[in-house]
Protein backbone atom coordinates (compact mmCIF):
# COMPACT_ATOMS: atom_id res chain seq x y z
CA UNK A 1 -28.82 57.63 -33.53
CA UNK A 2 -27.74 57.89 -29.70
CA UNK A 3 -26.79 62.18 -29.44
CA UNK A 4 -27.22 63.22 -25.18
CA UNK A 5 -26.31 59.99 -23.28
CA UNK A 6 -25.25 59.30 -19.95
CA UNK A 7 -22.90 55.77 -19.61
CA UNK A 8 -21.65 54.13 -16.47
CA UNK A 9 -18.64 52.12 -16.47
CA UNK A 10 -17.63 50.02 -13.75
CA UNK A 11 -13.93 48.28 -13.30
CA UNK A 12 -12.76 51.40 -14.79
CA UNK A 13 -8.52 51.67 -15.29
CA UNK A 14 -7.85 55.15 -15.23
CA UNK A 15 -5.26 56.22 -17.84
CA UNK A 16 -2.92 58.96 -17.70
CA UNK A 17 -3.93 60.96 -20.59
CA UNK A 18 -7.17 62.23 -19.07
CA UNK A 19 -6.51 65.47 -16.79
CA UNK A 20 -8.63 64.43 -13.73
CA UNK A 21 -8.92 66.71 -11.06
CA UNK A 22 -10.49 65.63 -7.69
CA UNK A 23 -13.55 67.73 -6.12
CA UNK A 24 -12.28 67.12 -2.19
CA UNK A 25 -14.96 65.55 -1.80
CA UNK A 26 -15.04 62.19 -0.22
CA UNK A 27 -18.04 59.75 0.12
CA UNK A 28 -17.42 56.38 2.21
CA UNK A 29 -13.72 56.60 1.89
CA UNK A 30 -14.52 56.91 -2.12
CA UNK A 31 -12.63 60.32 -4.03
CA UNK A 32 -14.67 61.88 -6.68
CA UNK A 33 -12.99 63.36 -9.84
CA UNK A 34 -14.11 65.28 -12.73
CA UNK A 35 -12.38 65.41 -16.61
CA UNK A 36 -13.60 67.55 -19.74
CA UNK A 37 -12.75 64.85 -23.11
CA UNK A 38 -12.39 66.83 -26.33
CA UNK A 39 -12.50 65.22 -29.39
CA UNK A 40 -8.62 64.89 -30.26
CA UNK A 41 -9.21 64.79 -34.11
CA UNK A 42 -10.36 68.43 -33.97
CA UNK A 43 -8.84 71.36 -33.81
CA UNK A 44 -11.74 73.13 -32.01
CA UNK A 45 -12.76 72.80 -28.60
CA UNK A 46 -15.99 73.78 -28.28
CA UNK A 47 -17.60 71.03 -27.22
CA UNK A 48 -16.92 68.46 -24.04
CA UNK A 49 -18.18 64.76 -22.45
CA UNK A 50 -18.37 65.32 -19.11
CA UNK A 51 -16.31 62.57 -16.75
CA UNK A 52 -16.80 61.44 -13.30
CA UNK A 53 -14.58 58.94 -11.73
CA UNK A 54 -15.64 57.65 -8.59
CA UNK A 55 -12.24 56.16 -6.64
CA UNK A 56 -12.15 53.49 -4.13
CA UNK A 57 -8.60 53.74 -4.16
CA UNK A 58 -8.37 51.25 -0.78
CA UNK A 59 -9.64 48.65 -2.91
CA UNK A 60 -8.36 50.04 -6.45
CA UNK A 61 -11.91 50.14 -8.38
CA UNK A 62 -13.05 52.96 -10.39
CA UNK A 63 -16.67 53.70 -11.34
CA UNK A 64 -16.47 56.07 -14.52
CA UNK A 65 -19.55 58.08 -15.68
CA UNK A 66 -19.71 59.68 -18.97
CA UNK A 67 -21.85 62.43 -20.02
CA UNK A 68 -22.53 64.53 -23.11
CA UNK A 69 -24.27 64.84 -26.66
CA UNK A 70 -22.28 62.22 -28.80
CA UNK A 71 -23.17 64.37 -32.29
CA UNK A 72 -21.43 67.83 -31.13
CA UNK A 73 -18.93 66.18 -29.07
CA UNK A 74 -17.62 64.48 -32.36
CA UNK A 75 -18.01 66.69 -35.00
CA UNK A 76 -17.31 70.07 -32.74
CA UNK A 77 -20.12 72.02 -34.11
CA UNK A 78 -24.23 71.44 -34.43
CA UNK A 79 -24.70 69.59 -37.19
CA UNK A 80 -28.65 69.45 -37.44
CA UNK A 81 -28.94 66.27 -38.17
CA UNK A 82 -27.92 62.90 -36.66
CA UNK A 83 -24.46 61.09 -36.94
CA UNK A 84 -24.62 58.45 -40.45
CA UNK A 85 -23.42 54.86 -39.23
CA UNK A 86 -19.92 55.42 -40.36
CA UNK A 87 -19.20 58.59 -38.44
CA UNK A 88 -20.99 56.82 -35.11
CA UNK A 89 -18.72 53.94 -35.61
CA UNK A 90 -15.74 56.37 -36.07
CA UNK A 91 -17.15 58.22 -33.26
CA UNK A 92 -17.55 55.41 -30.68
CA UNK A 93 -14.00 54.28 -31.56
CA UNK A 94 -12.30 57.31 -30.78
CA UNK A 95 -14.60 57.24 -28.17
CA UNK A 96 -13.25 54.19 -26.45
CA UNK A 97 -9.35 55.23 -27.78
CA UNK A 98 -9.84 58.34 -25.62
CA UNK A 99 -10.99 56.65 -22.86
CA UNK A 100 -8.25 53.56 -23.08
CA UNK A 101 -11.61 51.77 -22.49
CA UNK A 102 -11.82 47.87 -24.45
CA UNK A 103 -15.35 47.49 -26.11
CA UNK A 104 -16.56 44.70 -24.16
CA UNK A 105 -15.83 46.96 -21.46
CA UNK A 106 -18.57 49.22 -22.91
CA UNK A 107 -20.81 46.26 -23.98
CA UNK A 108 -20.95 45.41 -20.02
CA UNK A 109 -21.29 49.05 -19.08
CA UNK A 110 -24.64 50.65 -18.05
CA UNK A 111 -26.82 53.31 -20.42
CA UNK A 112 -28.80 55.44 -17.64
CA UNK A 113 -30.34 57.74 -19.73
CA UNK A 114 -29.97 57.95 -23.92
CA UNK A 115 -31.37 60.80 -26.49
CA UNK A 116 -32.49 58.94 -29.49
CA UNK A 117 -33.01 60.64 -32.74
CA UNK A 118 -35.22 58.19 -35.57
CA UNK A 119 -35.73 59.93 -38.79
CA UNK A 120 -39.18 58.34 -40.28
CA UNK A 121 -39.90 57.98 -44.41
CA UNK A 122 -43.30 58.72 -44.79
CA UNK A 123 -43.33 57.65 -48.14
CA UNK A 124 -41.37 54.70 -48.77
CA UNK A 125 -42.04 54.76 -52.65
CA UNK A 126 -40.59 58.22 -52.75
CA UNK A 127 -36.59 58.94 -51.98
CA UNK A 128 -37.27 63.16 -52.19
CA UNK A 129 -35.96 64.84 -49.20
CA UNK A 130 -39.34 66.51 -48.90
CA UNK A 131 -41.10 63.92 -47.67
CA UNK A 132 -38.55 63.29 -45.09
CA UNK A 133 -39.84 63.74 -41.44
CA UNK A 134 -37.63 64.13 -38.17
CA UNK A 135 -39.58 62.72 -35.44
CA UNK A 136 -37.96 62.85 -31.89
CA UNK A 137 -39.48 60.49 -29.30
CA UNK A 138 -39.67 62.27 -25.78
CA UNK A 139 -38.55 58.62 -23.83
């Protein structure tokens, strides 16, 4: 499953609920602002996506960039192992809610860089968790 990531969405409509605060910096007439997303079906905060929205506001696009580790963002705590299909569904769907993004939107967006966890059966005859294996490919 996908845990650090790094997403680009372009023709991004910013939505009110995210507290965006600009850097002062300005590139090429283009405002740069930063967000911390939470996962708002926790009580804890203790872990954060980082958000960048890059602002043309002269020609009203948005670029947004989304960073983080998708497993401890979601389940606010280190799990140890990898998010099961179900909670990565749930987890890209409050994903998107959070973001007021549509999921073609994030079909059409761009993956930069992606963590990706595979968890290998050695012995396919055999369902005992000891012969379980984590392998993590270094891409």
């Amino acid at each position: 499953m996908l845990d650090n990531f790094e997403l680009t969405c372009y023709n991004y409509s910013p939505t009110e609920r995210i507290n965006w605060v600009s850097v002062d910096d300005t590139y090429k007439k283009k405002t740069l602002f930063v967000a911390l997303l939470y996962n708002s079906n926790k009580k804890k905060e203790n872990y954060f996506l980082t958000l960048f929205m890059l602002a043309d506001e002269h020609k009203e696009k948005f670029t947004l960039l989304v960073r983080g580790n998708l497993n401890n963002w979601y389940s606010q705590k280190i799990l140890g192992r990898t998010l099961t299909v179900e909670e990565y569904k749930d987890c890209i769907n409050l994903l998107l809610g959070q973001l007021d993004v549509e999921r073609n939107d994030l079909i059409n967006a761009k993956m930069k860089n992606a963590e990706i966890r595979l968890s290998v059966l050695l012995n396919p005859t055999s369902r005992s968790k000891k012969h379980k294996s984590k392998f993590t490919p270094n891409l």
